[in-house]
PDB file of N, CA and C in Angstrom:
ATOM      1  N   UNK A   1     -18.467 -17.554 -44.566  1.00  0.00           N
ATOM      2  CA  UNK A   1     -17.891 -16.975 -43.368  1.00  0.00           C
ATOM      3  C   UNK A   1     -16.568 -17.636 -42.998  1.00  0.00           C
ATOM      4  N   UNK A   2     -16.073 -18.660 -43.280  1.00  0.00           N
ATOM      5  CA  UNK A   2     -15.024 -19.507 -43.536  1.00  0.00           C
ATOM      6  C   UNK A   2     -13.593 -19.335 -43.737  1.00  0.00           C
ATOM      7  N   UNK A   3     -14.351 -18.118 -45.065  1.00  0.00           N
ATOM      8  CA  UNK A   3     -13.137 -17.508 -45.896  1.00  0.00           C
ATOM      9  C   UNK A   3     -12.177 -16.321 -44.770  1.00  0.00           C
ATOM     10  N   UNK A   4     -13.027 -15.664 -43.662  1.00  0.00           N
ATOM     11  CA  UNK A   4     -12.032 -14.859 -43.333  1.00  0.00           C
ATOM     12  C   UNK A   4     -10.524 -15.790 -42.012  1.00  0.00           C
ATOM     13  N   UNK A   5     -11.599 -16.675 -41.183  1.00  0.00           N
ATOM     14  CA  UNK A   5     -10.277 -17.234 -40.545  1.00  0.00           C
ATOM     15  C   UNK A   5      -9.428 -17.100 -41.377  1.00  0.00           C
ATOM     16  N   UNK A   6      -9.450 -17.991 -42.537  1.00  0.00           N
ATOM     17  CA  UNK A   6      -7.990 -19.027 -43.261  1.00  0.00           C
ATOM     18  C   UNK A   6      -7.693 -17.511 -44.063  1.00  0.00           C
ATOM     19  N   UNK A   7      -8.300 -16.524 -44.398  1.00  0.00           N
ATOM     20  CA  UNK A   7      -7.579 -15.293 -44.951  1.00  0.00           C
ATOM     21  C   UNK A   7      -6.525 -14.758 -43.859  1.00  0.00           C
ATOM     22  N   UNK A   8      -7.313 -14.627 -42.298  1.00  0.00           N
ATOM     23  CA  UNK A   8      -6.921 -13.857 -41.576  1.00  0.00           C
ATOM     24  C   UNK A   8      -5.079 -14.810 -41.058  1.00  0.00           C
ATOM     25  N   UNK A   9      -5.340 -16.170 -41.109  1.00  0.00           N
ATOM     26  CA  UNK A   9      -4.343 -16.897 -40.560  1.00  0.00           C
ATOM     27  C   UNK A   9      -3.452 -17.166 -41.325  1.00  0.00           C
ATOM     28  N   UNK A  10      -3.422 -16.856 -42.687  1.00  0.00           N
ATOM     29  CA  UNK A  10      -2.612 -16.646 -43.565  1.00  0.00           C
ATOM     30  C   UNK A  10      -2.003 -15.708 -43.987  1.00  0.00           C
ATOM     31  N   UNK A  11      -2.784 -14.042 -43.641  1.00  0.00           N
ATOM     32  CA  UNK A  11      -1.934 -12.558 -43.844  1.00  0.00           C
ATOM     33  C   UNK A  11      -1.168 -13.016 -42.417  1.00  0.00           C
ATOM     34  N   UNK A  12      -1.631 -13.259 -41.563  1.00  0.00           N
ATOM     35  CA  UNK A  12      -0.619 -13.978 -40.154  1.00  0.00           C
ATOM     36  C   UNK A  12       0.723 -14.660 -40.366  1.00  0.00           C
ATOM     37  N   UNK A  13       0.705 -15.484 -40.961  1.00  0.00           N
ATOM     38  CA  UNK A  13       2.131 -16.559 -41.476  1.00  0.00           C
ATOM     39  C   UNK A  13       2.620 -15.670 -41.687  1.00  0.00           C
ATOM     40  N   UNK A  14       2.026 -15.187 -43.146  1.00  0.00           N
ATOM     41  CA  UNK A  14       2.949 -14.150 -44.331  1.00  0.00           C
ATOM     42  C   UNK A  14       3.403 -12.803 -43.839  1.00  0.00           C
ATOM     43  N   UNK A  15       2.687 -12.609 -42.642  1.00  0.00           N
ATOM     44  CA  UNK A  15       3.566 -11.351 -41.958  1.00  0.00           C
ATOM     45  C   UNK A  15       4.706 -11.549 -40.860  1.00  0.00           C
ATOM     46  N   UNK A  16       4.393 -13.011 -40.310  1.00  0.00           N
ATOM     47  CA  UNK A  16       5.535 -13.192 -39.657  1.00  0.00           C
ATOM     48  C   UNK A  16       6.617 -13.586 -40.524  1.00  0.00           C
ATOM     49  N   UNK A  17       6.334 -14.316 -41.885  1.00  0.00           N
ATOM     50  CA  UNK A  17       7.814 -14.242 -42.237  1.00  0.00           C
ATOM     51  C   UNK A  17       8.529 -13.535 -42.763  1.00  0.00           C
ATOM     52  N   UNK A  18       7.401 -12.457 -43.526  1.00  0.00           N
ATOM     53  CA  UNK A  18       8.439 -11.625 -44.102  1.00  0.00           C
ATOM     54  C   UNK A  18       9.005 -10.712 -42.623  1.00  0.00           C
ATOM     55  N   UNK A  19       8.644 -10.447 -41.274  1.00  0.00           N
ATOM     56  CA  UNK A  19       9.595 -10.249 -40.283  1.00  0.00           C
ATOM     57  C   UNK A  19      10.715 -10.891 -40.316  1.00  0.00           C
ATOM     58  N   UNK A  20      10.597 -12.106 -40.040  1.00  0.00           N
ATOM     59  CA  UNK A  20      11.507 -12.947 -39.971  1.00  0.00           C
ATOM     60  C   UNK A  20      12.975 -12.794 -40.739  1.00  0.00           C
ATOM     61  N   UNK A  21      12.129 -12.796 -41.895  1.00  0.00           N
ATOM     62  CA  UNK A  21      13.476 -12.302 -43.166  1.00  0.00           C
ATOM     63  C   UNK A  21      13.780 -11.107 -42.926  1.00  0.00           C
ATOM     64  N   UNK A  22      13.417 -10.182 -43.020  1.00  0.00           N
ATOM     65  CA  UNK A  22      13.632  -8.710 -42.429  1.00  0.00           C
ATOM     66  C   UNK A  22      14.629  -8.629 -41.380  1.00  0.00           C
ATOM     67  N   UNK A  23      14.292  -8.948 -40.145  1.00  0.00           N
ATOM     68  CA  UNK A  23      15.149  -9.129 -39.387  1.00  0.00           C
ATOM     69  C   UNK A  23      16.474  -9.534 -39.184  1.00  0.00           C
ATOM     70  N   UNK A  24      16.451 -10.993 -40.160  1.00  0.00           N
ATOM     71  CA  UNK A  24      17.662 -11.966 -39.861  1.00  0.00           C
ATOM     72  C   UNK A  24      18.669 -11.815 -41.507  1.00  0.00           C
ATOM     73  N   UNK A  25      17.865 -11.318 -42.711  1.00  0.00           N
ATOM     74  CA  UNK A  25      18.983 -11.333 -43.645  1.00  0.00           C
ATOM     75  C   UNK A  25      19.435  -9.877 -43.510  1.00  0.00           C
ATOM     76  N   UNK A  26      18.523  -8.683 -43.667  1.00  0.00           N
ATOM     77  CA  UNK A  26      18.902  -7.590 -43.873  1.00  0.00           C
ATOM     78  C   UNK A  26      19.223  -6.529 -42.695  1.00  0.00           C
ATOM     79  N   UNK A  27      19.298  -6.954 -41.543  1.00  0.00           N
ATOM     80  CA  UNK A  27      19.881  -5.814 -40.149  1.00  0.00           C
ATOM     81  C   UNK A  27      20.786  -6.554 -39.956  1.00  0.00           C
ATOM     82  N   UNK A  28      21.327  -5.308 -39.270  1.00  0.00           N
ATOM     83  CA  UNK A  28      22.670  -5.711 -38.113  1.00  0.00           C
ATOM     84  C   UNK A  28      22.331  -5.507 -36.948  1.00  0.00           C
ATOM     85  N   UNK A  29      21.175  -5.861 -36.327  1.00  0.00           N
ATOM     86  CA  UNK A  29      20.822  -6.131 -35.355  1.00  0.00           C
ATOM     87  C   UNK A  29      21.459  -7.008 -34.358  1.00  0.00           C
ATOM     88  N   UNK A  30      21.189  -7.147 -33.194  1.00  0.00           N
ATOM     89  CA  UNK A  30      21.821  -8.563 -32.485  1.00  0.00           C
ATOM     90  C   UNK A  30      21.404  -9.817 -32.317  1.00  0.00           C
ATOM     91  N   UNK A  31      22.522 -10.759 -31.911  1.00  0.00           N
ATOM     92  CA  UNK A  31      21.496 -12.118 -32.437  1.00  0.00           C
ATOM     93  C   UNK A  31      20.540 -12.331 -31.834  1.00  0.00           C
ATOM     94  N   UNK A  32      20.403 -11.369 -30.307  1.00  0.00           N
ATOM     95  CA  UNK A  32      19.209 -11.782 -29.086  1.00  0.00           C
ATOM     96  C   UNK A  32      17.864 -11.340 -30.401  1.00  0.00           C
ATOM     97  N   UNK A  33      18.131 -10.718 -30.641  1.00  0.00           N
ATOM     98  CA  UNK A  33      16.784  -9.528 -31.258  1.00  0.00           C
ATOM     99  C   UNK A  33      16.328 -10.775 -32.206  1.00  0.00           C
ATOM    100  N   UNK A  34      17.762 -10.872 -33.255  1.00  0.00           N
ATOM    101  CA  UNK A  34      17.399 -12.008 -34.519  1.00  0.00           C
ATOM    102  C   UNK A  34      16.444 -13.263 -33.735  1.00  0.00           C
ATOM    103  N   UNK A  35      17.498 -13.466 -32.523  1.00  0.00           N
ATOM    104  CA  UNK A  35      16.743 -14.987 -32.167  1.00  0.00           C
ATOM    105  C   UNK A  35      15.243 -14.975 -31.423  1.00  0.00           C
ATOM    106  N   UNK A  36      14.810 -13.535 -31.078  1.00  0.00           N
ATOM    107  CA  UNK A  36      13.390 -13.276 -30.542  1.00  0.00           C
ATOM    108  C   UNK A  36      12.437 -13.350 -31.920  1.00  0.00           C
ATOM    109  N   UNK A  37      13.191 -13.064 -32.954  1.00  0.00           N
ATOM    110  CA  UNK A  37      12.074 -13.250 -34.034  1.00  0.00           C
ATOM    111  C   UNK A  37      11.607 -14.282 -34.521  1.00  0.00           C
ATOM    112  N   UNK A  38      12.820 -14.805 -34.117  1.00  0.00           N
ATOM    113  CA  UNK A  38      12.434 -16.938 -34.860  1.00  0.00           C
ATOM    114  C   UNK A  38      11.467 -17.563 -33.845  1.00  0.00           C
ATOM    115  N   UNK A  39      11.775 -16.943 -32.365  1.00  0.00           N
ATOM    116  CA  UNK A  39      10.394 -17.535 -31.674  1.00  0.00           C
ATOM    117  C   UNK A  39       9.328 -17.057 -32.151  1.00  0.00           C
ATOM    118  N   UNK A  40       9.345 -15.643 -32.125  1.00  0.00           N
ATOM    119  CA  UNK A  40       8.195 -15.073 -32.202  1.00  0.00           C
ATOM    120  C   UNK A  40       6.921 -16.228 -33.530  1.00  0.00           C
ATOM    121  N   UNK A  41       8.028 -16.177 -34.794  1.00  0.00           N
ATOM    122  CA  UNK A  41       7.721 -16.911 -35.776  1.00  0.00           C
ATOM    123  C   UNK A  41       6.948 -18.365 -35.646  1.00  0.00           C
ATOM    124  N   UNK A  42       7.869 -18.965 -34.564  1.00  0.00           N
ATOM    125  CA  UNK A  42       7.278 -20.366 -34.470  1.00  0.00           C
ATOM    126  C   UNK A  42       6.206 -20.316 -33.328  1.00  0.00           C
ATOM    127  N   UNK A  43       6.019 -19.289 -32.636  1.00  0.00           N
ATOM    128  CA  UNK A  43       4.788 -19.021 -31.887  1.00  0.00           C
ATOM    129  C   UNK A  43       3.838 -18.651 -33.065  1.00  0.00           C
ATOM    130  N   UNK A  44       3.889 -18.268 -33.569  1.00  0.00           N
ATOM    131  CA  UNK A  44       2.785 -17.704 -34.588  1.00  0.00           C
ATOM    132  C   UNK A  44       2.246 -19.137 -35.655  1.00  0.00           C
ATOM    133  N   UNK A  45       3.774 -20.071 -35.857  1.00  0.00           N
ATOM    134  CA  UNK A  45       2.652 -21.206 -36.140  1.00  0.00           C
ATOM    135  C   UNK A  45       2.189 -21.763 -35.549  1.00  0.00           C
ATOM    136  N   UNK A  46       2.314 -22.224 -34.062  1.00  0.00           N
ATOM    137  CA  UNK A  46       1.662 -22.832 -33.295  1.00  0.00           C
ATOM    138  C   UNK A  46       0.205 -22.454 -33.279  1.00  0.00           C
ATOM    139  N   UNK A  47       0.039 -21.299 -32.741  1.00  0.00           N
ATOM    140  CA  UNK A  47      -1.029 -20.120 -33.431  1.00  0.00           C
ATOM    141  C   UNK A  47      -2.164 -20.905 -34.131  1.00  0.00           C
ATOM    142  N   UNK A  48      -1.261 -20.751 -35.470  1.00  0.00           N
ATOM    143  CA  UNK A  48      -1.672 -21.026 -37.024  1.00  0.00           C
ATOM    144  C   UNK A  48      -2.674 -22.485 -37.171  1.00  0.00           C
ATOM    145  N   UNK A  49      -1.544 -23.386 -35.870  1.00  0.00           N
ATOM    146  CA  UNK A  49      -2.023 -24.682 -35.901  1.00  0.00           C
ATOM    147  C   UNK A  49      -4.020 -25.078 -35.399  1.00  0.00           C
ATOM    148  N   UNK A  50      -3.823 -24.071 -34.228  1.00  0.00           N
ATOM    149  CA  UNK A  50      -4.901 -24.311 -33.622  1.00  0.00           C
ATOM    150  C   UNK A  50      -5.970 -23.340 -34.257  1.00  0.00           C
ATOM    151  N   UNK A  51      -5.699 -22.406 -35.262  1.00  0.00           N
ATOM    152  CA  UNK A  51      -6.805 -21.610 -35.754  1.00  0.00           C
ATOM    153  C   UNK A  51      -7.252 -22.666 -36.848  1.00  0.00           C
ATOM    154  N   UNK A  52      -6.252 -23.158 -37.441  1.00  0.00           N
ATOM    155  CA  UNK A  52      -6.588 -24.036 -38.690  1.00  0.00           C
ATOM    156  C   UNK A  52      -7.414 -25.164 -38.486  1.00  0.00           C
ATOM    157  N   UNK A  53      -7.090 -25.696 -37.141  1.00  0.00           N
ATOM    158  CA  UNK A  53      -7.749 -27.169 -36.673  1.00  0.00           C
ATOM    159  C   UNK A  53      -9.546 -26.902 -36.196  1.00  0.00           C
ATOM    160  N   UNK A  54      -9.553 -25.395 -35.941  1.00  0.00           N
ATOM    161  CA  UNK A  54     -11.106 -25.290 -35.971  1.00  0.00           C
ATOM    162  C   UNK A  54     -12.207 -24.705 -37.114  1.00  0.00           C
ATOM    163  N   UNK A  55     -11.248 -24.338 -38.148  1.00  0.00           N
ATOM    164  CA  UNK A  55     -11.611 -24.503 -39.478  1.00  0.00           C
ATOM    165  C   UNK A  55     -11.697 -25.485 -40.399  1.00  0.00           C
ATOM    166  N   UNK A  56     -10.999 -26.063 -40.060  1.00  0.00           N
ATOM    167  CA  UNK A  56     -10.724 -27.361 -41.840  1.00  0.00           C
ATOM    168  C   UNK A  56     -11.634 -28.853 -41.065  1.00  0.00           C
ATOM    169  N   UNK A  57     -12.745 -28.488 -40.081  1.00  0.00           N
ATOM    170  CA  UNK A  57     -13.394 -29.532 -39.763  1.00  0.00           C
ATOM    171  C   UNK A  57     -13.386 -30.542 -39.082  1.00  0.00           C
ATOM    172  N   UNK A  58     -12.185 -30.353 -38.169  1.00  0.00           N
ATOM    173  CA  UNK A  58     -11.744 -31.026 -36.508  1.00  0.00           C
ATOM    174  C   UNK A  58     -13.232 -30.778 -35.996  1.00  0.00           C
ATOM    175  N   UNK A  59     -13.477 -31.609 -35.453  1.00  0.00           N
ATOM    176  CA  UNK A  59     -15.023 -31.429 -33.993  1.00  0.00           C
ATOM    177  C   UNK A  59     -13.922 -30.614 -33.056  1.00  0.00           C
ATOM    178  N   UNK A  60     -15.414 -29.460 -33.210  1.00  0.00           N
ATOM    179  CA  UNK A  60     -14.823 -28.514 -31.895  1.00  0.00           C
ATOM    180  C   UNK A  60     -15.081 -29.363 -30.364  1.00  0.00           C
ATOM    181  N   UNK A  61     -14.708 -28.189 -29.176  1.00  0.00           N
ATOM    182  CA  UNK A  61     -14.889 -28.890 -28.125  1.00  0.00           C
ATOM    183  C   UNK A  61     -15.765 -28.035 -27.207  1.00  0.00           C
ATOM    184  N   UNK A  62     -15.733 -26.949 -27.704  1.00  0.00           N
ATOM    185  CA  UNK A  62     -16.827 -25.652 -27.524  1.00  0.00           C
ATOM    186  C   UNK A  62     -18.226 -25.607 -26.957  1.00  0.00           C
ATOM    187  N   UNK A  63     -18.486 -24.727 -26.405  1.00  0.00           N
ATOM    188  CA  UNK A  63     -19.974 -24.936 -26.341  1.00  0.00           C
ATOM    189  C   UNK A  63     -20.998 -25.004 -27.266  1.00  0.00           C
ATOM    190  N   UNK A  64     -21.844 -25.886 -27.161  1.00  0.00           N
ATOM    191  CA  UNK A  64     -22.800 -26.558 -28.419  1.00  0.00           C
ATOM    192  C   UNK A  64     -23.920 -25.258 -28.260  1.00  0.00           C
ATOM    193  N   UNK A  65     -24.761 -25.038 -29.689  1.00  0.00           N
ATOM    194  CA  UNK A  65     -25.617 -24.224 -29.637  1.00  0.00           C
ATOM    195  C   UNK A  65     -26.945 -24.696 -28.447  1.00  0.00           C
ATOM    196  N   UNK A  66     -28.242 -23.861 -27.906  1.00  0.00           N
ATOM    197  CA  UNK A  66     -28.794 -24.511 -27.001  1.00  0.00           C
ATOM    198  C   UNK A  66     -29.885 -24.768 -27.999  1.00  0.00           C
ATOM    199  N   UNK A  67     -30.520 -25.106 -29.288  1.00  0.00           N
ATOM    200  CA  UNK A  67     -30.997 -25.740 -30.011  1.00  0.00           C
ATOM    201  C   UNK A  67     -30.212 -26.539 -31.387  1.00  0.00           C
ATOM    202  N   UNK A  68     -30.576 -27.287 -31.183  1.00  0.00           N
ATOM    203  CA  UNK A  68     -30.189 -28.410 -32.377  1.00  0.00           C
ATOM    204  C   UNK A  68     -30.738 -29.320 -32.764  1.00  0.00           C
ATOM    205  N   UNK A  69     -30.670 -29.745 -34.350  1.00  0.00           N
ATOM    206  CA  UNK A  69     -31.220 -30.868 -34.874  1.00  0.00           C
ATOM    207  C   UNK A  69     -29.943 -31.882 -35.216  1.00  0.00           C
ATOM    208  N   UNK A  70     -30.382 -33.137 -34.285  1.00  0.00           N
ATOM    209  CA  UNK A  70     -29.145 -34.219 -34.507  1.00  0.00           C
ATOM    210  C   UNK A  70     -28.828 -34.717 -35.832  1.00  0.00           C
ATOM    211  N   UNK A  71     -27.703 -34.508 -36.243  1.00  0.00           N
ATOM    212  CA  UNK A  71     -27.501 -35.410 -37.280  1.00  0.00           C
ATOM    213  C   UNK A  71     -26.752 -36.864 -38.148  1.00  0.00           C
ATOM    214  N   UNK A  72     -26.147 -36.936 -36.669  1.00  0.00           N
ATOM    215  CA  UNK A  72     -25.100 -38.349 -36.810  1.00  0.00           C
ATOM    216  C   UNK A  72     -24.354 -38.470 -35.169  1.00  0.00           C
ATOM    217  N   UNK A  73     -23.981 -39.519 -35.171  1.00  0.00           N
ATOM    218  CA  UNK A  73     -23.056 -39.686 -33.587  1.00  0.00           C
ATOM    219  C   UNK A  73     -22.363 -40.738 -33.886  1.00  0.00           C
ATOM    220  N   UNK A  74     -21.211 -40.598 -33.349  1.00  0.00           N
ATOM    221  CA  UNK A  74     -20.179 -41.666 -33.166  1.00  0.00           C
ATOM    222  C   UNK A  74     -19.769 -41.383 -31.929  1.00  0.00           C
ATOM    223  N   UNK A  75     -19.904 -42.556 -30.842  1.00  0.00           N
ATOM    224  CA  UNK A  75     -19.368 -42.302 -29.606  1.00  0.00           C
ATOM    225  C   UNK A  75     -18.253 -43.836 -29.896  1.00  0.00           C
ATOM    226  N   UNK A  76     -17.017 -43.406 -29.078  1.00  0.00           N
ATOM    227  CA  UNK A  76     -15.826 -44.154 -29.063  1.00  0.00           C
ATOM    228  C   UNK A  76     -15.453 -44.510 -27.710  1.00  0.00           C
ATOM    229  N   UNK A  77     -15.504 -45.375 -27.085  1.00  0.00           N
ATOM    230  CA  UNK A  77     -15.845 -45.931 -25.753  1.00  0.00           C
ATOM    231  C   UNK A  77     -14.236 -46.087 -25.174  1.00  0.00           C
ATOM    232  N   UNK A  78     -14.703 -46.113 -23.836  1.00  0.00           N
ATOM    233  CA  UNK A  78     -13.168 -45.652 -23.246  1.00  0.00           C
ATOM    234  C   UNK A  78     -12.046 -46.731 -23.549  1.00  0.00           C
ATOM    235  N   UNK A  79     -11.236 -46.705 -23.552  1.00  0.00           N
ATOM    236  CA  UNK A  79     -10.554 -48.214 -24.142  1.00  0.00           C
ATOM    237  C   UNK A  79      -9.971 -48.449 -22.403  1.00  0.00           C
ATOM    238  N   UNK A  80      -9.959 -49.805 -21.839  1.00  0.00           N
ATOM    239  CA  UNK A  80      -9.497 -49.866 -20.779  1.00  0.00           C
ATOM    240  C   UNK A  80      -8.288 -50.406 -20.772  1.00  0.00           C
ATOM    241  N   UNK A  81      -7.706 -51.139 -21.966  1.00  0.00           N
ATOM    242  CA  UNK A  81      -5.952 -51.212 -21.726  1.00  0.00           C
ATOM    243  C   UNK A  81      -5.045 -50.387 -22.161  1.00  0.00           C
ATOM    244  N   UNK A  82      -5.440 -49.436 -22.903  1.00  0.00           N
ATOM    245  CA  UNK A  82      -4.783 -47.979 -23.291  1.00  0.00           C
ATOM    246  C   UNK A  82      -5.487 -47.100 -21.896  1.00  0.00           C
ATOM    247  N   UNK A  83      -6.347 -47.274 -21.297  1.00  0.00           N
ATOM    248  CA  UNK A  83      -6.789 -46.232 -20.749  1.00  0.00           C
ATOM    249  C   UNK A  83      -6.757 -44.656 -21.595  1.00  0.00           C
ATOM    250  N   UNK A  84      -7.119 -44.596 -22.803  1.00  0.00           N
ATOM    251  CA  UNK A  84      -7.686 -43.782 -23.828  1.00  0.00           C
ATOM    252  C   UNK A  84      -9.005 -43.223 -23.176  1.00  0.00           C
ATOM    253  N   UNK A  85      -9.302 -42.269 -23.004  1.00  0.00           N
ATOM    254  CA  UNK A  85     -10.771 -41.654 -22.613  1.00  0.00           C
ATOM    255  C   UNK A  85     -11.628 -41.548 -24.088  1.00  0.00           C
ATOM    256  N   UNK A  86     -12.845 -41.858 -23.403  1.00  0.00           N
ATOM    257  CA  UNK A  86     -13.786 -42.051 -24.811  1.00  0.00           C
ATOM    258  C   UNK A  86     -14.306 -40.437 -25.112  1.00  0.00           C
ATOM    259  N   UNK A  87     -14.996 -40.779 -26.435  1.00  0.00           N
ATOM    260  CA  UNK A  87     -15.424 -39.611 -26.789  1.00  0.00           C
ATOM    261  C   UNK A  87     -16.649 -39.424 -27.316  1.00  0.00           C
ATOM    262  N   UNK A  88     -17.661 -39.061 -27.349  1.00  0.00           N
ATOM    263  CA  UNK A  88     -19.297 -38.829 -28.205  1.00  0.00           C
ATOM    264  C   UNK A  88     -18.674 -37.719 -29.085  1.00  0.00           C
ATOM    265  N   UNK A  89     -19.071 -37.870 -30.211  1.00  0.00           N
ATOM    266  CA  UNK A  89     -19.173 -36.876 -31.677  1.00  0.00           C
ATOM    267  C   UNK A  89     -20.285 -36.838 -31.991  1.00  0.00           C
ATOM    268  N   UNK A  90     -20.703 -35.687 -32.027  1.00  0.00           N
ATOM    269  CA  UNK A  90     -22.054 -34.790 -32.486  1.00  0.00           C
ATOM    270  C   UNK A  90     -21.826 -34.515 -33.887  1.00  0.00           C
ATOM    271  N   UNK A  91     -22.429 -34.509 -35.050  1.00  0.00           N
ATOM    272  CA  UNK A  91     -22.607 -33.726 -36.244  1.00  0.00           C
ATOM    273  C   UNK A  91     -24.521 -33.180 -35.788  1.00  0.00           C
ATOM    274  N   UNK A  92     -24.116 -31.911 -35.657  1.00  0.00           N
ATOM    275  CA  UNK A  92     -25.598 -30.770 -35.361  1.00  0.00           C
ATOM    276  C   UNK A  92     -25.710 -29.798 -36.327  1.00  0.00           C
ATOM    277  N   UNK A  93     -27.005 -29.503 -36.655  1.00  0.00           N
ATOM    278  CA  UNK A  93     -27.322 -28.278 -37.380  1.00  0.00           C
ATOM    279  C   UNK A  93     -27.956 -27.360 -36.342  1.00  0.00           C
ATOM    280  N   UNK A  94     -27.359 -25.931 -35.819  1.00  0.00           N
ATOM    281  CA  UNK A  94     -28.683 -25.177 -35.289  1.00  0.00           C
ATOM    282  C   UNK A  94     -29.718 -24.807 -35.844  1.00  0.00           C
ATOM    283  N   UNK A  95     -30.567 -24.580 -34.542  1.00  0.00           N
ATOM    284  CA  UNK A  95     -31.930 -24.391 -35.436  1.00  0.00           C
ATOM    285  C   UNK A  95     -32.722 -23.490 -34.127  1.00  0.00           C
ATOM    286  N   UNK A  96     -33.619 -22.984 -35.070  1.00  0.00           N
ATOM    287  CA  UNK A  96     -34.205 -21.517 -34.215  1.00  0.00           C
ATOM    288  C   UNK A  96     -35.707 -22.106 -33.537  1.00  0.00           C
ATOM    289  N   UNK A  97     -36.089 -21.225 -32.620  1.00  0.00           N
ATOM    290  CA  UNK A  97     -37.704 -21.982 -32.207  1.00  0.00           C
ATOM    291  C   UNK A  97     -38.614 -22.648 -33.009  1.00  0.00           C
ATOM    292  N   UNK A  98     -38.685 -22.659 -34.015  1.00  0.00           N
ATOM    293  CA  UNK A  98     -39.634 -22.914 -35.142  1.00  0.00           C
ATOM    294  C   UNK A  98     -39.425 -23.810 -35.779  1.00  0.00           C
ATOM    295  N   UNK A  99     -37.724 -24.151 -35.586  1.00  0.00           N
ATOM    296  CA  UNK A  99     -37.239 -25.683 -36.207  1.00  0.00           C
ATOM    297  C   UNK A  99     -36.749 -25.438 -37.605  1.00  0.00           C
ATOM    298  N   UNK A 100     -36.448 -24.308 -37.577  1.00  0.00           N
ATOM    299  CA  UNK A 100     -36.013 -23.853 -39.008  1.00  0.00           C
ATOM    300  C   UNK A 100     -34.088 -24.047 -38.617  1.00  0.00           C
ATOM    301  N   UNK A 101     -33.315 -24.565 -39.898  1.00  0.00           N
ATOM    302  CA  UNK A 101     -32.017 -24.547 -39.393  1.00  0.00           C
ATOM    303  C   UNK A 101     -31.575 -23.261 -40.293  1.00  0.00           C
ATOM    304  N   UNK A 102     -30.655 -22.715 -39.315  1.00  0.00           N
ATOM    305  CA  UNK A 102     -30.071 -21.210 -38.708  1.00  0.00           C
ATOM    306  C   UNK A 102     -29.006 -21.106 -39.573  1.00  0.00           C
ATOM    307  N   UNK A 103     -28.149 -22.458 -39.137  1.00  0.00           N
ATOM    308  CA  UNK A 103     -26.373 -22.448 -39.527  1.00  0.00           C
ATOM    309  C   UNK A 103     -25.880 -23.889 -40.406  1.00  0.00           C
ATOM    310  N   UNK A 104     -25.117 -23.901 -40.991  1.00  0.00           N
ATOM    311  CA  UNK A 104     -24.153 -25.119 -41.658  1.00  0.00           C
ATOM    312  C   UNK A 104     -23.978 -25.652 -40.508  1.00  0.00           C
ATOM    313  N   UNK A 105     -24.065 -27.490 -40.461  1.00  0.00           N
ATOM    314  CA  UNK A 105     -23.712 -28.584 -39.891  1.00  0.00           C
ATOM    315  C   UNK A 105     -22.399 -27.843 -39.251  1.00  0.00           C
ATOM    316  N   UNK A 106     -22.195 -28.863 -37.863  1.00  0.00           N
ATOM    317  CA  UNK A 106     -21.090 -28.813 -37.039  1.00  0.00           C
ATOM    318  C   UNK A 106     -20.878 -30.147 -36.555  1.00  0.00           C
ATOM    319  N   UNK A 107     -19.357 -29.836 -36.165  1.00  0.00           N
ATOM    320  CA  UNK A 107     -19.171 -31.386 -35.384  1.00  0.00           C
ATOM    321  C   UNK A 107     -18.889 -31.208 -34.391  1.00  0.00           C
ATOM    322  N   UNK A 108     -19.425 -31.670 -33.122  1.00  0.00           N
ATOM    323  CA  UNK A 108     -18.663 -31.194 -31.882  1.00  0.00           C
ATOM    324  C   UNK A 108     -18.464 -32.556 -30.959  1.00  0.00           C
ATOM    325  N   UNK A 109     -17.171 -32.429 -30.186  1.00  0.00           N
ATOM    326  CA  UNK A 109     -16.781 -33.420 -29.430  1.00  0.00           C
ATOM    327  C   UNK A 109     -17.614 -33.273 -27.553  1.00  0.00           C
ATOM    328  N   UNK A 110     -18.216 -34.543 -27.120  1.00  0.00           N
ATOM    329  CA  UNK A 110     -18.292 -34.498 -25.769  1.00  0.00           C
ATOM    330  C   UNK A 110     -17.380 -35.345 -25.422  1.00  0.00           C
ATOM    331  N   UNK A 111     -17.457 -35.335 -23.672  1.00  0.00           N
ATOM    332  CA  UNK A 111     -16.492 -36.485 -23.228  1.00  0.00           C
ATOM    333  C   UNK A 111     -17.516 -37.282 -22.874  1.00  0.00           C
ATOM    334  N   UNK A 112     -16.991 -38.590 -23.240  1.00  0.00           N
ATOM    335  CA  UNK A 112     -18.118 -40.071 -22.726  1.00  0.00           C
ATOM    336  C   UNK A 112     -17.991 -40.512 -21.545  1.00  0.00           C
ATOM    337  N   UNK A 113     -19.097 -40.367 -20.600  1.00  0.00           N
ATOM    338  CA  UNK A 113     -19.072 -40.324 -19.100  1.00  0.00           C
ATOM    339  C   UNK A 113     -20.507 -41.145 -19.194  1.00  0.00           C
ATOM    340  N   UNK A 114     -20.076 -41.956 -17.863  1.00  0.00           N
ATOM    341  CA  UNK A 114     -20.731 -43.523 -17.502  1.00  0.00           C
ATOM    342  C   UNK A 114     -21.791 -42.536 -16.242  1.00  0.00           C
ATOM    343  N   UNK A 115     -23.060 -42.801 -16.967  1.00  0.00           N
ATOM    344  CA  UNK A 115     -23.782 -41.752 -15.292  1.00  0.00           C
ATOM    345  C   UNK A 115     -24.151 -43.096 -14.530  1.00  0.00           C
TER     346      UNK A 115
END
């Protein structure tokens, strides 16, 4: 299921640039128009950035499934001379009433809060 993000975010790039080129080598368009496309372009990687970062295995920050079987934690504690906020990392598998797992491992980020 993997395969369609990084398909989908890649016919994405490859259609903004061949705009891009379109636009800026071959019209005589104006430069406002030319220069709306180069944003447009670098909006689309920005885009690109954050579709990619929840594919290639960044811990999401998302809502966690409401069953799970734990499978690792790393919590990173607040640092108090950076004042860095800490973080708990989940690696979870869901899993259905029966305890059967559903889905491929995940990693998900909480924030580390002192109750």
């Amino acid at each position: 299921m993997m395969e369609l993000p990084i398909a989908g975010a890649i016919a994405l790039f490859l259609a903004l640039v061949v705009l891009l080129l379109s636009l800026n080598l071959t019209s005589l368009w104006k430069w406002w128009i030319k220069a709306g496309a180069i944003v447009l372009t670098l909006s689309g990687i920005v885009v690109l950035y954050f579709v990619f970062t929840g594919v290639i295995g960044w811990a999401s920050t998302g809502a966690m499934p409401e069953r799970f079987s734990l499978l690792a934690t790393r919590i990173v504690e607040p640092d108090k001379m950076t004042g860095a906020p800490g973080h708990i990392y989940l690696w979870i598998e869901e899993v259905d009433d029966r305890q059967i797992v559903i889905g491929p491992p995940r990693a998900f980020e909480v924030p580390y809060q002192v109750e």
